[in-house]
N, C-alpha and C. Protein backbone atom coordinates (compact mmCIF):
# COMPACT_ATOMS: atom_id res chain seq x y z
N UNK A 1 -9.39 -17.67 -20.21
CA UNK A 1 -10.36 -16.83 -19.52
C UNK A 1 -11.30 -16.21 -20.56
N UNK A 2 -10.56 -15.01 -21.11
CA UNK A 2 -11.57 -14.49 -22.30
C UNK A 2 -10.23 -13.63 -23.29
N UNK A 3 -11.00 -13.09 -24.51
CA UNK A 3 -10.40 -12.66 -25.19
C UNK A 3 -9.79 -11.07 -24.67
N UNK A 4 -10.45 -10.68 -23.60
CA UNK A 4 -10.34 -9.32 -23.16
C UNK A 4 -8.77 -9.37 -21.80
N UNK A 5 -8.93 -7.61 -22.11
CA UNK A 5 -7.38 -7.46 -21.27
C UNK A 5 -7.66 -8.10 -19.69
N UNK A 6 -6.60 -8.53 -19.24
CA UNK A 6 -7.02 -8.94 -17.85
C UNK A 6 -7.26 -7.71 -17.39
N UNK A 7 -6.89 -6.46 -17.17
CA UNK A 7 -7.31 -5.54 -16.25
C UNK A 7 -8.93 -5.21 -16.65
N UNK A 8 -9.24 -5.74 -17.82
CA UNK A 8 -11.01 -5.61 -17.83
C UNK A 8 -11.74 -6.59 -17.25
N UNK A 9 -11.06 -7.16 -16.77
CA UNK A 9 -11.49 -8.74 -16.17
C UNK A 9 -11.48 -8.29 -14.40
N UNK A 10 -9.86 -7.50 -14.05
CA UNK A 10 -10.31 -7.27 -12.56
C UNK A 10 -11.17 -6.37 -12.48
N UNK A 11 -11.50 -5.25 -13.38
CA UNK A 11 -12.60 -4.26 -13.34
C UNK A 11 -14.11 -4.76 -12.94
N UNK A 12 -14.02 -6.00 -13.95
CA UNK A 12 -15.89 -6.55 -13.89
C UNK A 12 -15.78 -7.31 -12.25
N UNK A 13 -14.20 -7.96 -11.58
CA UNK A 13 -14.68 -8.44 -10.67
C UNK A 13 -14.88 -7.67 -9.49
N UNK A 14 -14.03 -6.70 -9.45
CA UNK A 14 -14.14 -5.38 -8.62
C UNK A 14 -15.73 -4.46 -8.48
N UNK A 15 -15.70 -4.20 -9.84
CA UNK A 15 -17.68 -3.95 -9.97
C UNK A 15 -18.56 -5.27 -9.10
N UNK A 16 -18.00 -6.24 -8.97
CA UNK A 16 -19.08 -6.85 -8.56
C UNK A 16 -18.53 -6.94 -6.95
N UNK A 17 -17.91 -6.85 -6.77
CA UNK A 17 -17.80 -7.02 -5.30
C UNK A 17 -18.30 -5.74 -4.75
N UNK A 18 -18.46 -4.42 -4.99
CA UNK A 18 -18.60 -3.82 -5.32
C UNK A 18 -20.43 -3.31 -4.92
N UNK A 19 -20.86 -3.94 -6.06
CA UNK A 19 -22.54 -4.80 -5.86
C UNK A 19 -22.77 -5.38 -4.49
N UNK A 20 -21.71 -5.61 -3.63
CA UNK A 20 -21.83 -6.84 -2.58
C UNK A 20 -22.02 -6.02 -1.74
N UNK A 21 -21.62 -4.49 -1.79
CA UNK A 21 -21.07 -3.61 -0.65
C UNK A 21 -19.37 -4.39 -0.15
N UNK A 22 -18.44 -4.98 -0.86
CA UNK A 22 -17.73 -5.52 -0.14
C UNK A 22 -16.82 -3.97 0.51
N UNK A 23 -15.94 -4.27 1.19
CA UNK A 23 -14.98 -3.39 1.86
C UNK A 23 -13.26 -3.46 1.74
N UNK A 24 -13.31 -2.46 1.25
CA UNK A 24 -11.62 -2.26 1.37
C UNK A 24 -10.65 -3.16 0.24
N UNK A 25 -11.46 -3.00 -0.67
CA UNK A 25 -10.72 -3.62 -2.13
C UNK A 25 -9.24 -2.98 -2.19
N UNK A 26 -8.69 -4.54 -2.85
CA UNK A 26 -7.53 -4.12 -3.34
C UNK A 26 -7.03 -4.77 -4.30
N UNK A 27 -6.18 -4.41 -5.13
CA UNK A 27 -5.94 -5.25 -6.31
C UNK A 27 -4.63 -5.35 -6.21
N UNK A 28 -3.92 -6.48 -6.45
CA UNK A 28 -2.39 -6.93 -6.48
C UNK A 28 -1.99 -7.67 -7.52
N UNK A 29 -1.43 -6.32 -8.31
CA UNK A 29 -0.81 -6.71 -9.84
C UNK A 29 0.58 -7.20 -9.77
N UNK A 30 0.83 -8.75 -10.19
CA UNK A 30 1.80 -9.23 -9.76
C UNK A 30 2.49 -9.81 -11.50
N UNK A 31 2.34 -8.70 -12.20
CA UNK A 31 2.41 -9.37 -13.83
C UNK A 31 3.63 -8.90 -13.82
N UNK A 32 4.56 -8.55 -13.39
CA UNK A 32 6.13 -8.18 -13.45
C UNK A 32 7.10 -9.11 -12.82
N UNK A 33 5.72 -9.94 -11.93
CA UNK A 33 6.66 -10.96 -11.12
C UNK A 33 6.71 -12.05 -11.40
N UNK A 34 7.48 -12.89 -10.74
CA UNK A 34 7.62 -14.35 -11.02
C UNK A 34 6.55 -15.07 -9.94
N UNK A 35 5.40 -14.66 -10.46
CA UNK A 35 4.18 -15.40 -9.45
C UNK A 35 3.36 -16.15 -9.79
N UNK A 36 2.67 -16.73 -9.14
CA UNK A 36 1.87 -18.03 -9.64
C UNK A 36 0.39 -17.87 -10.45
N UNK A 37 0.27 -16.47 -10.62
CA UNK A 37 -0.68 -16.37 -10.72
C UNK A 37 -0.58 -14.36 -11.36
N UNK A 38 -1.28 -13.67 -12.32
CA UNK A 38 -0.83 -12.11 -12.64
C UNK A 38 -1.64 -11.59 -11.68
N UNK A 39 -2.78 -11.57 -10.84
CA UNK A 39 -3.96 -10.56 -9.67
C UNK A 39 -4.11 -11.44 -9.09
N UNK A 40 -4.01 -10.83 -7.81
CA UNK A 40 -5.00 -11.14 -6.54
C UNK A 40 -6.00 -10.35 -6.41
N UNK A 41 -7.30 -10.21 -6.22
CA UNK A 41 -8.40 -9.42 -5.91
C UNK A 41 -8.92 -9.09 -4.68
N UNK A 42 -8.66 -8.33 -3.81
CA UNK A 42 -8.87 -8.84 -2.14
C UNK A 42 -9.84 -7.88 -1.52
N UNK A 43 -10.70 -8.53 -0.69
CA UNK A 43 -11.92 -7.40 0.02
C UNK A 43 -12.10 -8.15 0.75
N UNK A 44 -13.26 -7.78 2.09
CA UNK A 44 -13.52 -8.17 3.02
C UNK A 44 -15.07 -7.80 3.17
N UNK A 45 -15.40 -8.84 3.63
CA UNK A 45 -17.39 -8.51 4.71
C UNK A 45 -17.17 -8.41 6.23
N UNK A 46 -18.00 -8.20 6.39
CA UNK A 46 -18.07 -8.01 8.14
C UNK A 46 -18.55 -8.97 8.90
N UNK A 47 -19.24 -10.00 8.05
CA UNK A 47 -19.69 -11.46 9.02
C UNK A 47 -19.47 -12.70 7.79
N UNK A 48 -19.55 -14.04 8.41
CA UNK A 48 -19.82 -14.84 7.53
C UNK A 48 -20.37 -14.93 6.45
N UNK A 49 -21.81 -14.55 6.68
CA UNK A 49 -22.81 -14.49 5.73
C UNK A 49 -22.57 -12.76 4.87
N UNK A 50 -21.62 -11.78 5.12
CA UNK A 50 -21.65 -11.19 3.97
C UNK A 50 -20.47 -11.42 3.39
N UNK A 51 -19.60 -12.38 4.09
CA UNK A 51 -18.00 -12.83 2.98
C UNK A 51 -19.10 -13.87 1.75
N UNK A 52 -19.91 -14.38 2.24
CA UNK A 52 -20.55 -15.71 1.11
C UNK A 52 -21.84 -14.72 0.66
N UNK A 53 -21.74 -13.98 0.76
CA UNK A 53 -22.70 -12.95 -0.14
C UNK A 53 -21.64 -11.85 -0.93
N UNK A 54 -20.85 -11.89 -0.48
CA UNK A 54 -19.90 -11.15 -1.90
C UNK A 54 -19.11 -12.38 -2.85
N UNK A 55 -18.60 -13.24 -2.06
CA UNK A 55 -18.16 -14.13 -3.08
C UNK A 55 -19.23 -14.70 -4.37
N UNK A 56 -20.62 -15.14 -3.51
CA UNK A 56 -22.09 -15.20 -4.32
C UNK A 56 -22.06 -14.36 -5.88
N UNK A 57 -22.03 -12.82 -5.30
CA UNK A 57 -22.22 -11.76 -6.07
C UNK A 57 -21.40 -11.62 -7.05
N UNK A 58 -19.95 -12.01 -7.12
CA UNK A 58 -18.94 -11.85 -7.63
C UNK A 58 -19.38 -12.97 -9.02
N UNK A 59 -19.13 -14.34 -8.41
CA UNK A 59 -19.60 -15.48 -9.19
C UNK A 59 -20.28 -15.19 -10.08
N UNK A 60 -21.98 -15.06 -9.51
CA UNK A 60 -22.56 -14.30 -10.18
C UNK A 60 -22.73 -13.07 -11.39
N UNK A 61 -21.72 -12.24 -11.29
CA UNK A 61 -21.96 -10.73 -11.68
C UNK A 61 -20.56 -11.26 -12.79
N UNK A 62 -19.90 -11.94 -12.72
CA UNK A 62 -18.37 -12.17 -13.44
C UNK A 62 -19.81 -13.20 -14.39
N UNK A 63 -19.97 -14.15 -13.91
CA UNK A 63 -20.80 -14.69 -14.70
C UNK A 63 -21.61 -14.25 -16.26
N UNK A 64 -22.39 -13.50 -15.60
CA UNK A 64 -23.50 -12.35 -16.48
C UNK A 64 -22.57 -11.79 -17.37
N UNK A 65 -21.64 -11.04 -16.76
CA UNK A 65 -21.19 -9.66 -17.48
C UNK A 65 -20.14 -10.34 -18.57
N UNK A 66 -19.04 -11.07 -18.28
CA UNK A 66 -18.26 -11.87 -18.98
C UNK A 66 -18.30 -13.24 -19.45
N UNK A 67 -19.11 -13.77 -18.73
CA UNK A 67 -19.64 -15.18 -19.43
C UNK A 67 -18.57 -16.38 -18.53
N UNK A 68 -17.86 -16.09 -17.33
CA UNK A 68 -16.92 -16.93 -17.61
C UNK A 68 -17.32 -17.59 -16.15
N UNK A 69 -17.04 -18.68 -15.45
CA UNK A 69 -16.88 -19.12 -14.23
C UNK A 69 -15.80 -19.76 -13.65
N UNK A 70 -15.64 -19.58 -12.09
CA UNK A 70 -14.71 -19.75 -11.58
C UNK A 70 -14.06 -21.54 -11.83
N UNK A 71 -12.60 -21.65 -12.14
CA UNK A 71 -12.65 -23.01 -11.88
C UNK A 71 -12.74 -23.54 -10.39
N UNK A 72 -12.97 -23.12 -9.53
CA UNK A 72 -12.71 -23.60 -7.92
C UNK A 72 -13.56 -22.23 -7.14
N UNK A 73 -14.20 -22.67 -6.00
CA UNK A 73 -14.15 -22.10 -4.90
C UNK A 73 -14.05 -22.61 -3.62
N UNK A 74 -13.33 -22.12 -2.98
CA UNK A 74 -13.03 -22.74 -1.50
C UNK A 74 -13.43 -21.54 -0.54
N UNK A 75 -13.97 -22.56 0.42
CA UNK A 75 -13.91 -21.60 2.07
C UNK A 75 -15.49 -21.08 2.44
N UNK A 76 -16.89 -21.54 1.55
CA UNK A 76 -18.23 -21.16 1.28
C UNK A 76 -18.92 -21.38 2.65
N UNK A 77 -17.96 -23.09 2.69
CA UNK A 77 -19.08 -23.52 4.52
C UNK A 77 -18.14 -22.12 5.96
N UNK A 78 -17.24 -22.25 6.23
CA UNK A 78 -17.09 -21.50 7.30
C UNK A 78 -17.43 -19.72 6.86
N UNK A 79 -16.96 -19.56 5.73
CA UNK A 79 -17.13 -18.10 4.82
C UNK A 79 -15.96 -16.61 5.34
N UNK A 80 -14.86 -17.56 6.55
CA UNK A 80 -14.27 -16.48 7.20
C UNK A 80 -13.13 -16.12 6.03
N UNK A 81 -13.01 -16.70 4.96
CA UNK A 81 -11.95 -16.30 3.72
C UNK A 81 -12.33 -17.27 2.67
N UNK A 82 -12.83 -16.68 1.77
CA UNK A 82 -13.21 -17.16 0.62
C UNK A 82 -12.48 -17.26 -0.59
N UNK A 83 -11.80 -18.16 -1.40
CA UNK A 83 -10.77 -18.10 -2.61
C UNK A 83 -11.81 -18.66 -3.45
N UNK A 84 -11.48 -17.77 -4.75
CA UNK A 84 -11.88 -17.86 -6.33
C UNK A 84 -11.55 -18.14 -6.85
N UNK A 85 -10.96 -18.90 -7.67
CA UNK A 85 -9.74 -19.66 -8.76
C UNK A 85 -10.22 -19.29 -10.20
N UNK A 86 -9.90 -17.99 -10.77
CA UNK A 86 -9.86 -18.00 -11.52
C UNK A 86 -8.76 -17.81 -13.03
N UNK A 87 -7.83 -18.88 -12.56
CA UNK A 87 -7.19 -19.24 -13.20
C UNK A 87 -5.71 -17.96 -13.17
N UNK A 88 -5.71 -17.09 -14.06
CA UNK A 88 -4.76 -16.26 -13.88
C UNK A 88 -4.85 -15.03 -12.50
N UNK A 89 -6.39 -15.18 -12.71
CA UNK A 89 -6.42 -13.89 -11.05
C UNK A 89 -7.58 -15.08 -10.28
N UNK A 90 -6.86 -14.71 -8.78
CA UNK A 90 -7.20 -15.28 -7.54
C UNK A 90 -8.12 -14.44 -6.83
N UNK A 91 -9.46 -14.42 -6.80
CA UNK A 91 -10.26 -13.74 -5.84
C UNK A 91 -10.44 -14.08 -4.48
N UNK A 92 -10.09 -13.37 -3.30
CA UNK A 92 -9.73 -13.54 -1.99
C UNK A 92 -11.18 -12.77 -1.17
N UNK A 93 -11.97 -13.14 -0.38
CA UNK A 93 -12.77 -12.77 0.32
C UNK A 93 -12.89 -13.14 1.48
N UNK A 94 -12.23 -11.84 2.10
CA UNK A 94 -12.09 -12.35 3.99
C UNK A 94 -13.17 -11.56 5.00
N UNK A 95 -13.14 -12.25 6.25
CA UNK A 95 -13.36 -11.32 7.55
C UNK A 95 -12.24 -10.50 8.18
N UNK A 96 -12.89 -9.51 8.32
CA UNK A 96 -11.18 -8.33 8.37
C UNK A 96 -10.39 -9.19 9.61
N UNK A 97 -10.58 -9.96 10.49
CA UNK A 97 -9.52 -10.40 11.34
C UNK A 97 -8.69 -11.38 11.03
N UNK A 98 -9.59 -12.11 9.97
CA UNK A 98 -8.56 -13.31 9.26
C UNK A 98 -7.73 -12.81 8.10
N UNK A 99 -8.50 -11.29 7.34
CA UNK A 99 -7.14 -10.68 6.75
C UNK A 99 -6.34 -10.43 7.27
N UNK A 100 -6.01 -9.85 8.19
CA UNK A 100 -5.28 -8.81 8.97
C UNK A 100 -4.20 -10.02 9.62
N UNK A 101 -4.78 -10.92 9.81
CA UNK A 101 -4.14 -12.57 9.94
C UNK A 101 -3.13 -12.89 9.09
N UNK A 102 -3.45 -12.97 7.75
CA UNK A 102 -2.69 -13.42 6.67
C UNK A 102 -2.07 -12.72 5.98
N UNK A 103 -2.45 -11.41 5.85
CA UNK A 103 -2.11 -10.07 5.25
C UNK A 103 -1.37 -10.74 4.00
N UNK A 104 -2.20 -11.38 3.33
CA UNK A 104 -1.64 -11.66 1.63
C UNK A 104 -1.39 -10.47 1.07
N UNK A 105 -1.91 -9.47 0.97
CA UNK A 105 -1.60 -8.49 -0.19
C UNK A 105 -0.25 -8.19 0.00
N UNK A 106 0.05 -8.42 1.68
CA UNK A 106 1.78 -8.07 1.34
C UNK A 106 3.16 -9.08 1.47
N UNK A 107 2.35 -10.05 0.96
CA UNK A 107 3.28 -11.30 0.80
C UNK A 107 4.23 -11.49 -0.44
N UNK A 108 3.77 -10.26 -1.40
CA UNK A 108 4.27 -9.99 -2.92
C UNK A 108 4.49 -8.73 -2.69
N UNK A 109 5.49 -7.70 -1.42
CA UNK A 109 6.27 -6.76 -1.48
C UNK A 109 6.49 -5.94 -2.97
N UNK A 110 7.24 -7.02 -3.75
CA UNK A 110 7.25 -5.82 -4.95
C UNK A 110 5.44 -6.16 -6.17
N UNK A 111 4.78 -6.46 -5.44
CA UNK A 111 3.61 -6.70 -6.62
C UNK A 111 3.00 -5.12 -5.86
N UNK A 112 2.39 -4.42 -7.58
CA UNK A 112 2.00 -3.07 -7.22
C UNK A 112 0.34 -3.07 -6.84
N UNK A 113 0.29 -2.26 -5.51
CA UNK A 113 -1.32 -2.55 -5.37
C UNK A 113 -1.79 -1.25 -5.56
N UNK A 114 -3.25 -1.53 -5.99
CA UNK A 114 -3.72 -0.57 -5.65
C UNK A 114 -5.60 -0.75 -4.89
N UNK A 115 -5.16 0.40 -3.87
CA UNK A 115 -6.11 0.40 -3.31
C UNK A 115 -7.95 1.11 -3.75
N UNK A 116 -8.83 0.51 -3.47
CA UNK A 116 -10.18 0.76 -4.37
C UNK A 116 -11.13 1.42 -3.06
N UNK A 117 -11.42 2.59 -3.65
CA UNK A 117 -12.17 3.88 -2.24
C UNK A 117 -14.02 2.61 -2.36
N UNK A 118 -14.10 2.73 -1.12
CA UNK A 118 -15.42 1.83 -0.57
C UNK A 118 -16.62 3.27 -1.18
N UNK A 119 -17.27 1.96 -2.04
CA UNK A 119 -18.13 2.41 -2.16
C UNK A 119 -19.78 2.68 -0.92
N UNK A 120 -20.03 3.62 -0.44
CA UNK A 120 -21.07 3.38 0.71
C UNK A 120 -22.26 3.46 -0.06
């Protein structure tokens, strides 16, 4: 990824979702666990077109600020949940009914979250 701590890494992606207006961030630190992956990054838009305008922004803004890009994105054409592959942290961008659907953040019980106050 980069030479920097991963938690400066979910910071820049959080700032950028952030930028998106996304909603209801959360971060799921799963570095104690035996998981596939150390973060999940998770927020939500309110329509199609603002889940693929925060994922956009994110890309984007991780881009600029850290230099780095995603290896994968999935989910751009329908936009109702968007995944980021970035290698050790997974960026997740849903429509709140398809979160509320899947409710990943609590699929890792003991991974510690924490929740991020919406910026208006």
């Amino acid at each position: 990824m980069n030479d920097k701590p991963i938690e400066q890494f979910v910071d820049t992606i959080v700032k950028g979702m952030q930028e998106a207006k996304a909603k209801r961030i959360v971060t799921v630190d799963m570095q104690k666990l035996d998981a596939p992956c150390v973060f999940f990054i998770i927020c939500e838009g309110n329509s199609s077109t603002h889940v693929a305008s925060i994922a956009t922004e994110v890309k984007n803004f991780v881009r600029e600020v850290a230099g780095v890009k995603p290896f994968a994105v999935d989910g751009l054409e329908a936009a109702n949940w968007v995944a980021m592959d970035y290698g050790e942290l997974i960026v997740h961008v849903f429509q709140p009914e398809i979160r509320e659907f899947y409710d990943i953040e609590h699929l890792w019980s003991d991974a510690e979250l924490n929740e991020i106050a919406d910026i208006d």
